[in-house]
C-alpha atoms as a PDB file:
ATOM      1  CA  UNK A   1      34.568   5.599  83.595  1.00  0.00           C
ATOM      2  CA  UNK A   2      32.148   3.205  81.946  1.00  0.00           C
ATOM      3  CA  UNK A   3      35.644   0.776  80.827  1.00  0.00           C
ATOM      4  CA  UNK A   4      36.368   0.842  84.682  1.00  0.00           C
ATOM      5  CA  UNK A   5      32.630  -0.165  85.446  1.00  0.00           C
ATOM      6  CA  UNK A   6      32.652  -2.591  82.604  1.00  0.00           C
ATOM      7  CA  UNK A   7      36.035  -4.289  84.055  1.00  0.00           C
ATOM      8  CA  UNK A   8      34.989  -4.662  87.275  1.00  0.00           C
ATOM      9  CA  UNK A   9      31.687  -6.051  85.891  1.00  0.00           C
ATOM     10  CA  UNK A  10      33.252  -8.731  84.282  1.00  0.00           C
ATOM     11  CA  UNK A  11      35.882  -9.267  87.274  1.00  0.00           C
ATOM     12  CA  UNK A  12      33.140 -10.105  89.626  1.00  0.00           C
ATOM     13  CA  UNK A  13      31.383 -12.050  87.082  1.00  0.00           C
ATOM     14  CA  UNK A  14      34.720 -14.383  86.907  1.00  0.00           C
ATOM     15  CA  UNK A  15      34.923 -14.444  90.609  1.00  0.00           C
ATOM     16  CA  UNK A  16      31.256 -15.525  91.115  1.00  0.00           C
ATOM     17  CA  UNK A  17      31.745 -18.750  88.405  1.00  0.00           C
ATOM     18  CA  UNK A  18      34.876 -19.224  90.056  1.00  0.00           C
ATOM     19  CA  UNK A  19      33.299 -19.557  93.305  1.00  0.00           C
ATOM     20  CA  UNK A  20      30.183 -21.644  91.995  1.00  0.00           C
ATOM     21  CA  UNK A  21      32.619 -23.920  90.238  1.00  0.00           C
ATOM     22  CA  UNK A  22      34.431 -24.363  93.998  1.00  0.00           C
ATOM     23  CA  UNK A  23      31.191 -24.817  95.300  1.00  0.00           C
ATOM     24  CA  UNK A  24      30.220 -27.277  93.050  1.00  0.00           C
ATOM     25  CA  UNK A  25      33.973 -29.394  93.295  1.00  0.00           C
ATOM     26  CA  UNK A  26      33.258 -29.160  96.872  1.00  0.00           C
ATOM     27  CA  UNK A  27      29.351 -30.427  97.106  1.00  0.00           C
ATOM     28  CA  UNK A  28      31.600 -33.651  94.731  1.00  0.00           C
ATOM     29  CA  UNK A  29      34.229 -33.792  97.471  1.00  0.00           C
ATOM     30  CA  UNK A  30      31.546 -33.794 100.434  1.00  0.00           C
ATOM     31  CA  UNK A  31      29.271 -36.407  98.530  1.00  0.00           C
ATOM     32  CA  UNK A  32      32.333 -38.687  97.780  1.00  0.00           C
ATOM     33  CA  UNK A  33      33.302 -39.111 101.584  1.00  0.00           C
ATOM     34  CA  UNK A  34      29.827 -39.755 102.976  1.00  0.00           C
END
């Protein structure tokens, strides 16, 4: 039970710096055409 907790910990960890890093690529993106 606490392994399970402890993987989906770190999975939603990954997906949240995934999804800042997008954010981030996309704030370059958006500043780049303006």
């Amino acid at each position: 039970m606490i392994l399970i907790r402890a993987h989906l910990s770190l999975f939603f960890h990954l997906l949240f710096w995934v999804g800042s890093l997008d954010f981030i690529l996309l704030n370059k993106v958006l500043i780049l055409l303006n």
